[in-house]
PDB file of N, CA and C in Angstrom:
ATOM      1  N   UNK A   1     -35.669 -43.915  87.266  1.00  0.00           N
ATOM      2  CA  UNK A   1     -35.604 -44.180  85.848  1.00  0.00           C
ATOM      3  C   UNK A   1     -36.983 -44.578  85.312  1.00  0.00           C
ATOM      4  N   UNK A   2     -37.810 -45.903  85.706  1.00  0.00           N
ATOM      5  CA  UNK A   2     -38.605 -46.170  85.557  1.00  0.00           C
ATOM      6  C   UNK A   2     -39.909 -44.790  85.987  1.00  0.00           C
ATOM      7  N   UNK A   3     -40.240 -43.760  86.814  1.00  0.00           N
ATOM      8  CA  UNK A   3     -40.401 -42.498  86.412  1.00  0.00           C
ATOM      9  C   UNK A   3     -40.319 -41.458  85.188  1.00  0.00           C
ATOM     10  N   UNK A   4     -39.249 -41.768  84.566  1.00  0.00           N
ATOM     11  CA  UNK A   4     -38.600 -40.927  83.782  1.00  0.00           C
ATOM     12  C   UNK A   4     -39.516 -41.298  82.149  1.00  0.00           C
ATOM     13  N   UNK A   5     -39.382 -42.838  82.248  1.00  0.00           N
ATOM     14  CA  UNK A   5     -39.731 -43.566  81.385  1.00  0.00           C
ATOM     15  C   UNK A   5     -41.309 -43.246  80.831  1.00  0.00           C
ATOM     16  N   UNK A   6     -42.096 -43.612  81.964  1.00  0.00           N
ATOM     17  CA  UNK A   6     -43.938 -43.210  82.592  1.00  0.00           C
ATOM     18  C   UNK A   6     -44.011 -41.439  81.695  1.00  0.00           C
ATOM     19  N   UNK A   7     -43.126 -40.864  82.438  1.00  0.00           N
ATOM     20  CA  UNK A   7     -43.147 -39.241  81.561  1.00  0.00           C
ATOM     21  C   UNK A   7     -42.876 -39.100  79.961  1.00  0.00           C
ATOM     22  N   UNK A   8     -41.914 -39.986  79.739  1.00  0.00           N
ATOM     23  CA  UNK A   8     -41.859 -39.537  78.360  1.00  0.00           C
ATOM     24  C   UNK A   8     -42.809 -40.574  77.719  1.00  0.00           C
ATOM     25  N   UNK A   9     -43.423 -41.171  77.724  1.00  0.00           N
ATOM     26  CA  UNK A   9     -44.351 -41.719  77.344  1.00  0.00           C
ATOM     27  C   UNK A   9     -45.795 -41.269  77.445  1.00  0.00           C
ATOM     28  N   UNK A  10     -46.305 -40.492  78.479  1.00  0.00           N
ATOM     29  CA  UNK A  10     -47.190 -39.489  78.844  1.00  0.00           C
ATOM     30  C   UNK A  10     -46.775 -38.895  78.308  1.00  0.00           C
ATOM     31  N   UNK A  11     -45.814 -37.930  77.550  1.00  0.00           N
ATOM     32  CA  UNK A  11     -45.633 -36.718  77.257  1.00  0.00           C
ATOM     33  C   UNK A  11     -45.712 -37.137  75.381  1.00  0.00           C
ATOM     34  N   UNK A  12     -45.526 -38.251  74.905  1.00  0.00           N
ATOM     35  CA  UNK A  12     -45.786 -38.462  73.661  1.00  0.00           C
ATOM     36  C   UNK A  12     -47.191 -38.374  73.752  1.00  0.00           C
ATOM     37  N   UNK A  13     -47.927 -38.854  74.741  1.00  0.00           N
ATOM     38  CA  UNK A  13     -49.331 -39.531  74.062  1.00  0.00           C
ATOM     39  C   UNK A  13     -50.560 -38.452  74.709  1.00  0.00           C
ATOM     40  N   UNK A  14     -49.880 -37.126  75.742  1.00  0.00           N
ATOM     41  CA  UNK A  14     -50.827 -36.860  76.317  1.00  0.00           C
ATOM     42  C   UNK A  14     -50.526 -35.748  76.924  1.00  0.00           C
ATOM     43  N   UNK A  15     -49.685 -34.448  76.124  1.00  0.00           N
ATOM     44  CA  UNK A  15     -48.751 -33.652  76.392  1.00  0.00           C
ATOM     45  C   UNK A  15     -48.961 -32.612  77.778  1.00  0.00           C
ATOM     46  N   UNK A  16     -50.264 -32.465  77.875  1.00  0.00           N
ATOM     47  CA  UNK A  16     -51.080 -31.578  78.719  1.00  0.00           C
ATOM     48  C   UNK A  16     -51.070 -32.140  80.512  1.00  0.00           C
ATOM     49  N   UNK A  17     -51.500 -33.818  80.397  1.00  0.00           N
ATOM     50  CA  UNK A  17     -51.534 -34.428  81.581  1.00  0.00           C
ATOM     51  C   UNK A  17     -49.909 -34.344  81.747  1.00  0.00           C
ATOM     52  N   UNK A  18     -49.028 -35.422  80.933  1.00  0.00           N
ATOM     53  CA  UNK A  18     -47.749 -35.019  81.290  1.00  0.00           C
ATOM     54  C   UNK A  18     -46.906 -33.961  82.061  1.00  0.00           C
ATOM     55  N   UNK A  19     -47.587 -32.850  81.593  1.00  0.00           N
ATOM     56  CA  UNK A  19     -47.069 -31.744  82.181  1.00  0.00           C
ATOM     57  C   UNK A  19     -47.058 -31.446  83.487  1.00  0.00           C
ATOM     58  N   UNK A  20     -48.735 -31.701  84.065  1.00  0.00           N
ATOM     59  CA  UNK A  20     -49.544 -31.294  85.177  1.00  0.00           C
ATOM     60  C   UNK A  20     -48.458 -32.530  86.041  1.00  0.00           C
ATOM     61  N   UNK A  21     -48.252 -33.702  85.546  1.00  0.00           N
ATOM     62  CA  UNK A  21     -47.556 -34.606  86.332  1.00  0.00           C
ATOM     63  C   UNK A  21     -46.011 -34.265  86.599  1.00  0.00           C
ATOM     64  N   UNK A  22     -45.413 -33.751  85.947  1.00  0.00           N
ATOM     65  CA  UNK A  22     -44.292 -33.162  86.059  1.00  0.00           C
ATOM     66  C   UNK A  22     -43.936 -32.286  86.855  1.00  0.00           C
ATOM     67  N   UNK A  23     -44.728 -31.287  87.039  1.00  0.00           N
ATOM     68  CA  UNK A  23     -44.754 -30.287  87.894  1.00  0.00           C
ATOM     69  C   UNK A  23     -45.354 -30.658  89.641  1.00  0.00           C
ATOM     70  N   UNK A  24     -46.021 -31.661  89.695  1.00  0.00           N
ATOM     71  CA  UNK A  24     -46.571 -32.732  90.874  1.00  0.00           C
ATOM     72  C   UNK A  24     -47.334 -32.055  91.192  1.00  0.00           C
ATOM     73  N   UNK A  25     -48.507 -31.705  90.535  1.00  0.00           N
ATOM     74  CA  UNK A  25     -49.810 -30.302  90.619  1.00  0.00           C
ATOM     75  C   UNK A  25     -50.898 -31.545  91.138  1.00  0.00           C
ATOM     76  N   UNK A  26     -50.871 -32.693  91.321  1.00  0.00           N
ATOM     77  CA  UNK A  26     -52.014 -33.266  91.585  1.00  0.00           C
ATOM     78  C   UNK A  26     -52.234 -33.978  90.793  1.00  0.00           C
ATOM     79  N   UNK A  27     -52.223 -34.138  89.388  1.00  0.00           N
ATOM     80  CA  UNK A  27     -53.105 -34.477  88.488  1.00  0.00           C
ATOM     81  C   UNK A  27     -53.103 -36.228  88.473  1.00  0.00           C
ATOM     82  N   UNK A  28     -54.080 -36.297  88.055  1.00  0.00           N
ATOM     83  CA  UNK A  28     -54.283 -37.676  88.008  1.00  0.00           C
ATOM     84  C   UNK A  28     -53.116 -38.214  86.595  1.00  0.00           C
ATOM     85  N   UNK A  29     -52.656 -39.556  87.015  1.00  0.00           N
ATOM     86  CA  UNK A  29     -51.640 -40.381  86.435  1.00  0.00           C
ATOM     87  C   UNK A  29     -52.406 -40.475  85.227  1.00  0.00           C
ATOM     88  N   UNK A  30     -51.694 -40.628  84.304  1.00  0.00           N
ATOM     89  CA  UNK A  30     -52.423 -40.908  82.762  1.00  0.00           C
ATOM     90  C   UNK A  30     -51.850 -43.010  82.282  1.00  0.00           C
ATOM     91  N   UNK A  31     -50.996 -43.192  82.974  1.00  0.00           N
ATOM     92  CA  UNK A  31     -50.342 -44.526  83.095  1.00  0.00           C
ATOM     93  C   UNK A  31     -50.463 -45.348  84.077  1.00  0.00           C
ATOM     94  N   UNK A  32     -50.457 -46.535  83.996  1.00  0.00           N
ATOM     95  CA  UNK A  32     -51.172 -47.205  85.517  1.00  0.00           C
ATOM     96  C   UNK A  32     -50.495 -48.655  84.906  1.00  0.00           C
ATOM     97  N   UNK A  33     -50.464 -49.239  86.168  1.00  0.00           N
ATOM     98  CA  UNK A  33     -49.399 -50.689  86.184  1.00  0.00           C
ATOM     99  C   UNK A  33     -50.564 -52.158  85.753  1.00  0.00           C
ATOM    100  N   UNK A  34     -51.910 -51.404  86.041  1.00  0.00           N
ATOM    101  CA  UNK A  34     -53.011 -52.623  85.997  1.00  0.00           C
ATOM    102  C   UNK A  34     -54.159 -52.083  84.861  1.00  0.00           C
ATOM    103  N   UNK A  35     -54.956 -52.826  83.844  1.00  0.00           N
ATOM    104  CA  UNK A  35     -56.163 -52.331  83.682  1.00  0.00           C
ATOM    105  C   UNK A  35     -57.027 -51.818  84.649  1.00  0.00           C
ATOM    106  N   UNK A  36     -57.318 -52.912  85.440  1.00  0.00           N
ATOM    107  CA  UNK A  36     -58.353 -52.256  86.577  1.00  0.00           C
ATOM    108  C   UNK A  36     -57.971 -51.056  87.139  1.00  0.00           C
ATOM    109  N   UNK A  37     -56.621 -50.230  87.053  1.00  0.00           N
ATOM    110  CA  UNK A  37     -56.282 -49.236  87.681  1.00  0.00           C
ATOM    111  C   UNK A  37     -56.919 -48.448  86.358  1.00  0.00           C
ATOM    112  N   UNK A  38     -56.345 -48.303  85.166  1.00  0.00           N
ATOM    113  CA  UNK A  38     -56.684 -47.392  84.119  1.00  0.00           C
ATOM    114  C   UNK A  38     -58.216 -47.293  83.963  1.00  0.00           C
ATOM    115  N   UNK A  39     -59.050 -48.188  84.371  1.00  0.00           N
ATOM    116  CA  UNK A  39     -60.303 -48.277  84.264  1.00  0.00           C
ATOM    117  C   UNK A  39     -61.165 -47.883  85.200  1.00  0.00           C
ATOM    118  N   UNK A  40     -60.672 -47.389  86.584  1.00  0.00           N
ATOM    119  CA  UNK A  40     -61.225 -46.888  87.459  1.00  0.00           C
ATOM    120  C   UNK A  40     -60.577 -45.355  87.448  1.00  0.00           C
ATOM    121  N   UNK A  41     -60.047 -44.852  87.008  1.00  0.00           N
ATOM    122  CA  UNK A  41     -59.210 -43.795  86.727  1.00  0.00           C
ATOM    123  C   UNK A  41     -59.962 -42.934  85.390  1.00  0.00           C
ATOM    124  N   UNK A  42     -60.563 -43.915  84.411  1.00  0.00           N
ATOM    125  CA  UNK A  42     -61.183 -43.282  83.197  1.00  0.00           C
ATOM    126  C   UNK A  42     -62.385 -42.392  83.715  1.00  0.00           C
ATOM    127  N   UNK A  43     -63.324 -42.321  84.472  1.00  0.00           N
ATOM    128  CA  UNK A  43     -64.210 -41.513  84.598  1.00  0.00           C
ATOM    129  C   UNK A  43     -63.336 -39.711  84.621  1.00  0.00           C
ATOM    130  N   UNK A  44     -61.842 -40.300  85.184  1.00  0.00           N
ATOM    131  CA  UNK A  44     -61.290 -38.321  85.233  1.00  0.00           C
ATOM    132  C   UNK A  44     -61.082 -37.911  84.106  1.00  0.00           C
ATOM    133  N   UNK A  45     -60.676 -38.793  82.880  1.00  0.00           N
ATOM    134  CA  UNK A  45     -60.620 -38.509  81.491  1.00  0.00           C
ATOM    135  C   UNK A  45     -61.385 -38.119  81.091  1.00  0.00           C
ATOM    136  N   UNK A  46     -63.137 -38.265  81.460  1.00  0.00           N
ATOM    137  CA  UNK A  46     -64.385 -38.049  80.588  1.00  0.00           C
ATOM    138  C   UNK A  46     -64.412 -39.244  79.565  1.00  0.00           C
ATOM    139  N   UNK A  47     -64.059 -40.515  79.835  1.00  0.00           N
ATOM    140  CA  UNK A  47     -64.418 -41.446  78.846  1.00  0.00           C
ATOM    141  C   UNK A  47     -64.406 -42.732  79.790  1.00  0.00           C
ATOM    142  N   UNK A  48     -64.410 -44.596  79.348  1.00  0.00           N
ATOM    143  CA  UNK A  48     -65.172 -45.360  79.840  1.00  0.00           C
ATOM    144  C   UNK A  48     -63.810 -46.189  79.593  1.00  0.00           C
ATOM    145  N   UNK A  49     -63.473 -47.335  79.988  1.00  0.00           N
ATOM    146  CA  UNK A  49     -62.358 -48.602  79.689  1.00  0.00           C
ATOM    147  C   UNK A  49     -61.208 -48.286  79.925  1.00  0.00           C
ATOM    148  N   UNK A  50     -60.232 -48.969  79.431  1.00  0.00           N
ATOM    149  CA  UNK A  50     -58.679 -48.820  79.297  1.00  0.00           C
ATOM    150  C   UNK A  50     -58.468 -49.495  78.027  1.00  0.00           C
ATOM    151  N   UNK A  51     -57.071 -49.195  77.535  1.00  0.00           N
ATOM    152  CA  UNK A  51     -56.000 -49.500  76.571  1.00  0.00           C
ATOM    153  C   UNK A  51     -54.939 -49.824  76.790  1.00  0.00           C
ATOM    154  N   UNK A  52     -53.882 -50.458  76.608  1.00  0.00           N
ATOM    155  CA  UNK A  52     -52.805 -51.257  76.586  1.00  0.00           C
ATOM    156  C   UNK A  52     -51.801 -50.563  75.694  1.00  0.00           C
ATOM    157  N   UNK A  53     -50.913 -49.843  76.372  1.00  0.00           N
ATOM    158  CA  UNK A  53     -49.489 -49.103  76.351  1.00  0.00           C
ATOM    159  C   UNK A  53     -48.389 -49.676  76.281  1.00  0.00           C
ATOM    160  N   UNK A  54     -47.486 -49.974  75.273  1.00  0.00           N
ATOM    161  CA  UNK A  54     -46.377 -51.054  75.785  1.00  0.00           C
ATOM    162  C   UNK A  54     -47.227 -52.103  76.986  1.00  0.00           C
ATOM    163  N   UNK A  55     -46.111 -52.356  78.239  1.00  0.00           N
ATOM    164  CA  UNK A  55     -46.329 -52.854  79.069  1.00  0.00           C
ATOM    165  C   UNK A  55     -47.660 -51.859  80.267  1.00  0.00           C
ATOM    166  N   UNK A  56     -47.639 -51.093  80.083  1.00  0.00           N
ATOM    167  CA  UNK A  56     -49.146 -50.443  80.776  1.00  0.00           C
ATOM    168  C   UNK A  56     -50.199 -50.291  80.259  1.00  0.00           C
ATOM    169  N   UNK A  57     -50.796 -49.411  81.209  1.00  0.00           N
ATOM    170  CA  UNK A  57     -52.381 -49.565  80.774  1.00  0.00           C
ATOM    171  C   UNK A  57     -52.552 -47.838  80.933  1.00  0.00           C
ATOM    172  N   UNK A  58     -53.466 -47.396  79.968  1.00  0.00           N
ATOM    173  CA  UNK A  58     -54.025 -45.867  80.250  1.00  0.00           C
ATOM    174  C   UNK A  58     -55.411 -45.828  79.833  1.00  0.00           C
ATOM    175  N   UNK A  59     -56.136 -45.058  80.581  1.00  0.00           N
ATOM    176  CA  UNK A  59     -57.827 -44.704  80.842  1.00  0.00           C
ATOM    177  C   UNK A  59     -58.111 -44.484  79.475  1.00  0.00           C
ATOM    178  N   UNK A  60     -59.502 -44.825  79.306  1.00  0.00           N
ATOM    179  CA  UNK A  60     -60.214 -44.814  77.584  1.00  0.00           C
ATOM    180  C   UNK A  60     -60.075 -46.293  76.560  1.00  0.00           C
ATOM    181  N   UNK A  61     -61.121 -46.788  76.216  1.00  0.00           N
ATOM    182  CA  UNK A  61     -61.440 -47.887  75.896  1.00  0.00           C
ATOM    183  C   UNK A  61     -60.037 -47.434  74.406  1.00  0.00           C
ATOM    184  N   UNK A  62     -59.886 -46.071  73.497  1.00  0.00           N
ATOM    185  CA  UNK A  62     -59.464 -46.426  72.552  1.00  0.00           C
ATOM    186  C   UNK A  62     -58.499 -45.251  72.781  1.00  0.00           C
ATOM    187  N   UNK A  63     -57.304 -44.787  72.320  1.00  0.00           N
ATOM    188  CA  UNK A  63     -56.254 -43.936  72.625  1.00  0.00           C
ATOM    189  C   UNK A  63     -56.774 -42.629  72.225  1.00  0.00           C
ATOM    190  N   UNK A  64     -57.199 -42.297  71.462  1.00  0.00           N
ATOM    191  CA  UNK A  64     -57.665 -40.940  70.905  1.00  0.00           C
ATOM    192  C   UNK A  64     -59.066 -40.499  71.501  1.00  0.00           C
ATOM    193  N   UNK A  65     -59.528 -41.426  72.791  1.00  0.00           N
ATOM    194  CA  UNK A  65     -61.174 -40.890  72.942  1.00  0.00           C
ATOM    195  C   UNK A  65     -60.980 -40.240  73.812  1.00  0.00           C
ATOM    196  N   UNK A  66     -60.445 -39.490  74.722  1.00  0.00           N
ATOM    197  CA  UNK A  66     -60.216 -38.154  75.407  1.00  0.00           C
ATOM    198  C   UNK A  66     -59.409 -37.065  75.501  1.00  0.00           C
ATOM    199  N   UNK A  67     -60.127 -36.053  75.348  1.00  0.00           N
ATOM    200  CA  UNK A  67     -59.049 -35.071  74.531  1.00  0.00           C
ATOM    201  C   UNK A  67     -59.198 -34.059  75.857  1.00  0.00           C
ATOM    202  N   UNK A  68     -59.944 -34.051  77.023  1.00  0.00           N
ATOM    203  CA  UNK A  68     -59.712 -33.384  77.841  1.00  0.00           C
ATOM    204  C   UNK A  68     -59.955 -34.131  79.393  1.00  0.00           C
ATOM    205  N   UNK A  69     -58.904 -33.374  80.044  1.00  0.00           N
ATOM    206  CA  UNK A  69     -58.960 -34.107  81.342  1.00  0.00           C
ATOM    207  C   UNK A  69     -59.629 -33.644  82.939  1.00  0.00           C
ATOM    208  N   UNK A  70     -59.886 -33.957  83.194  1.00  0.00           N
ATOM    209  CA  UNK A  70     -61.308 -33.553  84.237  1.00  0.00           C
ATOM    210  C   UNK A  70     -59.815 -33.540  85.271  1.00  0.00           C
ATOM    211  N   UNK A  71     -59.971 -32.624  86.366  1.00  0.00           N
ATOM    212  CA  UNK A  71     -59.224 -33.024  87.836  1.00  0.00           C
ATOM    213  C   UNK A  71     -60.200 -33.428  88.368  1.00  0.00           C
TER     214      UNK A  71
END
């Protein structure tokens, strides 16, 4: 459930990664349980920090600063 949850929430905010995660192609998580996770994770985004999701955290100091995702 808590899976299910992570996806549709990726899939509002980030339709492309969502996908790649859905299909279990590899792609790097766009959601993470810690800042320090979203923030070591941002260099695959092409951007720098984290942001605060509900209760998670996702890569990029501000929600709209990466529009493409590096594997």
């Amino acid at each position: 459930m808590k899976r299910l949850i992570l996806i549709a929430l990726a899939t509002a905010c980030w339709p492309a990664v969502a996908s790649a995660q859905h299909t279990n192609s590899g792609a790097v998580p766009a959601m993470y349980a810690t800042k320090a996770e979203a923030e070591k994770a941002a260099s695959r985004f092409n951007c720098t920090g984290a942001h605060q999701m509900g209760n998670q955290w996702m890569p990029c100091a501000k929600h709209d600063e990466s529009k493409t995702h590096a594997h």
